[in-house]
C-alpha atoms as a PDB file:
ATOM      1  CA  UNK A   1     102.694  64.925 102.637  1.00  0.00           C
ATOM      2  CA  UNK A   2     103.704  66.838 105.910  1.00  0.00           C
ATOM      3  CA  UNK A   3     102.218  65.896 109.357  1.00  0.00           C
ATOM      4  CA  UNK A   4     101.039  69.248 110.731  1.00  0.00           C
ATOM      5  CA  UNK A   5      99.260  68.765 114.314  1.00  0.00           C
ATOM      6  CA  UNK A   6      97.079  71.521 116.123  1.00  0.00           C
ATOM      7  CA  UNK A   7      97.372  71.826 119.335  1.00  0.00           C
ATOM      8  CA  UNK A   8      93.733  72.743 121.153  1.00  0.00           C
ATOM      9  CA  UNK A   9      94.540  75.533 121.893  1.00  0.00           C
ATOM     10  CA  UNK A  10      96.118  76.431 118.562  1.00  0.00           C
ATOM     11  CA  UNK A  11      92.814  75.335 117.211  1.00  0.00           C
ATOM     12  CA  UNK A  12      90.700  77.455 119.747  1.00  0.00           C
ATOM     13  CA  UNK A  13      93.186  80.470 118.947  1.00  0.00           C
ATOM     14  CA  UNK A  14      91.778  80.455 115.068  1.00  0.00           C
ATOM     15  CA  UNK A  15      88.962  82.827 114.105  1.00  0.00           C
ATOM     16  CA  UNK A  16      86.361  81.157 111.629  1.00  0.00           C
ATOM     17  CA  UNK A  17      88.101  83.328 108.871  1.00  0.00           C
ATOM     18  CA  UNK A  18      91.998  82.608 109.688  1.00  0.00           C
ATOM     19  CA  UNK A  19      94.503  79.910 108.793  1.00  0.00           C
ATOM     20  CA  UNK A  20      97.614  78.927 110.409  1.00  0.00           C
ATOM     21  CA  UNK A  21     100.323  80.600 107.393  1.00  0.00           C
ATOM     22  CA  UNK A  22     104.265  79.230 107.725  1.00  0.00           C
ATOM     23  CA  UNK A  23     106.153  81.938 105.773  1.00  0.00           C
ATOM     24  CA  UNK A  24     109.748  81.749 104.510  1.00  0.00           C
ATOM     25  CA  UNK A  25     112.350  84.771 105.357  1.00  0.00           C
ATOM     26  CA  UNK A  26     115.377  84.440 103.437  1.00  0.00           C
ATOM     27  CA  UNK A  27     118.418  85.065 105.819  1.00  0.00           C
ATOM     28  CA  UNK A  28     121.499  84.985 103.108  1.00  0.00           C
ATOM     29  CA  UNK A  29     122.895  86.812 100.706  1.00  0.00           C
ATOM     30  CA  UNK A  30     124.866  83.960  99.042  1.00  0.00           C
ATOM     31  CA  UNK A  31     122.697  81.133  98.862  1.00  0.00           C
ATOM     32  CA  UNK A  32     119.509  81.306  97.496  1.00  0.00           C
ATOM     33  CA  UNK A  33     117.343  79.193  99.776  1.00  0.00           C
ATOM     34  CA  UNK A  34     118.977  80.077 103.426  1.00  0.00           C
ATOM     35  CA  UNK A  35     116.062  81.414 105.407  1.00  0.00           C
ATOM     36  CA  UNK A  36     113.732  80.574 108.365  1.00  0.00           C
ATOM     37  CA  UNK A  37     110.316  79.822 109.161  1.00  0.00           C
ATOM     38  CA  UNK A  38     108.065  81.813 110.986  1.00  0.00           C
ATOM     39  CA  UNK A  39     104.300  81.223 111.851  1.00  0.00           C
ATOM     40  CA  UNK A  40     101.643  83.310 112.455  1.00  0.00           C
ATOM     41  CA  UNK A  41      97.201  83.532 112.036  1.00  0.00           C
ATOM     42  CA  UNK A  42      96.574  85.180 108.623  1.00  0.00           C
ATOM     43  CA  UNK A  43      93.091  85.790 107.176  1.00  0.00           C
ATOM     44  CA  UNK A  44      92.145  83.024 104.524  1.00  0.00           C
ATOM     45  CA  UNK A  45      91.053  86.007 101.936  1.00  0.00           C
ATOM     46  CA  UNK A  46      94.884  87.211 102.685  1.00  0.00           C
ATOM     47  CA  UNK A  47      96.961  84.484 101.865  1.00  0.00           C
ATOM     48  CA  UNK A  48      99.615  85.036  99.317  1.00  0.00           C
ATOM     49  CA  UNK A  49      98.572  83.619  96.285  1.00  0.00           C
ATOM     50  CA  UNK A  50     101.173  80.901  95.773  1.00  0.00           C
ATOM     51  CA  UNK A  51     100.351  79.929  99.194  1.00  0.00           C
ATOM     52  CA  UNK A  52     100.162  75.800  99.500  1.00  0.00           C
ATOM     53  CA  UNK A  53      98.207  73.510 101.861  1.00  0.00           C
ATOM     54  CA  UNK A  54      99.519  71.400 104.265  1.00  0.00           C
ATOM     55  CA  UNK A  55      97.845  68.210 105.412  1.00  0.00           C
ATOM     56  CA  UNK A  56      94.797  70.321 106.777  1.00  0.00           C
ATOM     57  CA  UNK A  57      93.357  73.233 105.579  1.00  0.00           C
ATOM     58  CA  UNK A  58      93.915  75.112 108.180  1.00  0.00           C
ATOM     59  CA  UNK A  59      97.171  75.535 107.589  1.00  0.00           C
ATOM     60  CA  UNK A  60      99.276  76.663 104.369  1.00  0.00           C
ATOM     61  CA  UNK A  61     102.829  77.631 103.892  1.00  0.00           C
ATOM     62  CA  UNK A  62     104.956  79.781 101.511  1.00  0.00           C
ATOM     63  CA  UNK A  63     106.107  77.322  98.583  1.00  0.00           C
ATOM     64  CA  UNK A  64     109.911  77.377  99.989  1.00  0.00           C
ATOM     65  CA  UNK A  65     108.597  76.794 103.677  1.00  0.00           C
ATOM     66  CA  UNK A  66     106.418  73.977 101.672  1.00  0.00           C
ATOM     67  CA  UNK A  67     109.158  72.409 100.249  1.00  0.00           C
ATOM     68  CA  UNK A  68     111.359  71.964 103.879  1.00  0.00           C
ATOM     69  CA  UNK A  69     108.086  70.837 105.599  1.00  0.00           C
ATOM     70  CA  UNK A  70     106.522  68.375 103.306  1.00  0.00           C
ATOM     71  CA  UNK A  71     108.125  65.562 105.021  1.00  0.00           C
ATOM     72  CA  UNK A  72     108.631  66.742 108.901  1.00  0.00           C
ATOM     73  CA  UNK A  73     106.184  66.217 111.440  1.00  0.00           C
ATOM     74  CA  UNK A  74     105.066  69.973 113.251  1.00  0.00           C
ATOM     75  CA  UNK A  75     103.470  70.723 116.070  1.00  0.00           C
ATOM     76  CA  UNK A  76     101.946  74.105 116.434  1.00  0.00           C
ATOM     77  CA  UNK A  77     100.580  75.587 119.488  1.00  0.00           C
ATOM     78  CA  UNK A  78      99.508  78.689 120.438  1.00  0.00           C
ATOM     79  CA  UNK A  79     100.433  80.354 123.747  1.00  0.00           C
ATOM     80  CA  UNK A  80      98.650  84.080 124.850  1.00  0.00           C
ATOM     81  CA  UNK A  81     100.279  86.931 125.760  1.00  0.00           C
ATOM     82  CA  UNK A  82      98.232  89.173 126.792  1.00  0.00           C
ATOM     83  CA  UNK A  83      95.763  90.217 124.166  1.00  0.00           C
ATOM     84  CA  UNK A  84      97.929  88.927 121.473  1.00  0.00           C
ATOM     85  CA  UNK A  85      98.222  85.021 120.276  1.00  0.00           C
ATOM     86  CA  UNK A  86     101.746  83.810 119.690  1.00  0.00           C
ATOM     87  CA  UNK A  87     101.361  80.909 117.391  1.00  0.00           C
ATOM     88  CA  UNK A  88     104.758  78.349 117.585  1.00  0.00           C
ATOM     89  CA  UNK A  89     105.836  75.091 116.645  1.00  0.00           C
ATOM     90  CA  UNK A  90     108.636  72.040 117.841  1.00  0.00           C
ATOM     91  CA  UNK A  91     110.817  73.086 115.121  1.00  0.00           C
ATOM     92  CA  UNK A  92     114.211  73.934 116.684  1.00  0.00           C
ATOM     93  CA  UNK A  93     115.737  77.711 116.337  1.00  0.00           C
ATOM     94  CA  UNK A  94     117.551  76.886 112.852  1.00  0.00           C
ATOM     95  CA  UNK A  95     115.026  74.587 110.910  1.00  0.00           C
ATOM     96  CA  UNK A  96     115.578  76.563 108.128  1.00  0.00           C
ATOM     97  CA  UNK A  97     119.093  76.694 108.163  1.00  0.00           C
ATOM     98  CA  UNK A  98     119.148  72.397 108.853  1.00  0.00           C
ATOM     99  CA  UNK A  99     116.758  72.576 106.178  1.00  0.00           C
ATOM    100  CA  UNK A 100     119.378  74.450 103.346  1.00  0.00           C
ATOM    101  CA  UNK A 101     122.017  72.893 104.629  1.00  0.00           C
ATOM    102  CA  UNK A 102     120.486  68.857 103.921  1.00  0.00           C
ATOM    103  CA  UNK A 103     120.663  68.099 107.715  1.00  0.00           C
ATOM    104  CA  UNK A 104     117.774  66.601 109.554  1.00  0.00           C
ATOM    105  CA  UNK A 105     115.510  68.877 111.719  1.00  0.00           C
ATOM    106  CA  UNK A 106     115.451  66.012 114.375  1.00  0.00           C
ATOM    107  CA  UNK A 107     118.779  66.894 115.402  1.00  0.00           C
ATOM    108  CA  UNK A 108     120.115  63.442 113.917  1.00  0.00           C
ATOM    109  CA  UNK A 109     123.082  62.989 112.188  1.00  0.00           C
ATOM    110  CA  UNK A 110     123.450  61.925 107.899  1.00  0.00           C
END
């Protein structure tokens, strides 16, 4: 199972209502799983239906974001900007692409 942490002020960010949500955008056109992770507040009675848990249930991810995250430790933070909350995490730039590619997200080599 993944190790997703909230930050504070992640935590303090939520509504009662919301989740933390880690969607998948694909980013190829030739391979099937090349994409990227992006993560944002979504309303629990708006979660995508194949939508999975992860660790806590406060936060759930798309089922290809699941799959690339069930094993890396996240932190996820949230950081105002003016009236709006920008939710991020220590995942590097190109997870995703790491991810497809079978590298490690830690930056360490196979």
């Amino acid at each position: 199972m993944s190790r997703i942490t909230l930050t504070t002020a992640a935590r303090e960010a939520l509504r009662a209502d919301e989740v933390v949500f880690f969607d998948w955008h694909a980013t190829g056109l030739c391979c099937a799983d090349a994409g990227e992770f992006s993560v944002r507040p979504l309303r629990r009675s708006n979660l995508p239906r194949r939508a999975r848990l992860l660790e806590t249930d406060l936060v759930y991810a798309h089922p290809i974001a699941w799959v690339h995250l069930a094993e890396l430790p996240v932190m996820v933070d949230c950081r105002p900007l003016w009236r709006w909350r920008r939710f991020t995490t220590d995942l590097p730039p190109d997870a995703g692409l790491r991810c497809c590619l079978g590298r490690p997200v830690g930056g360490g080599n196979r």
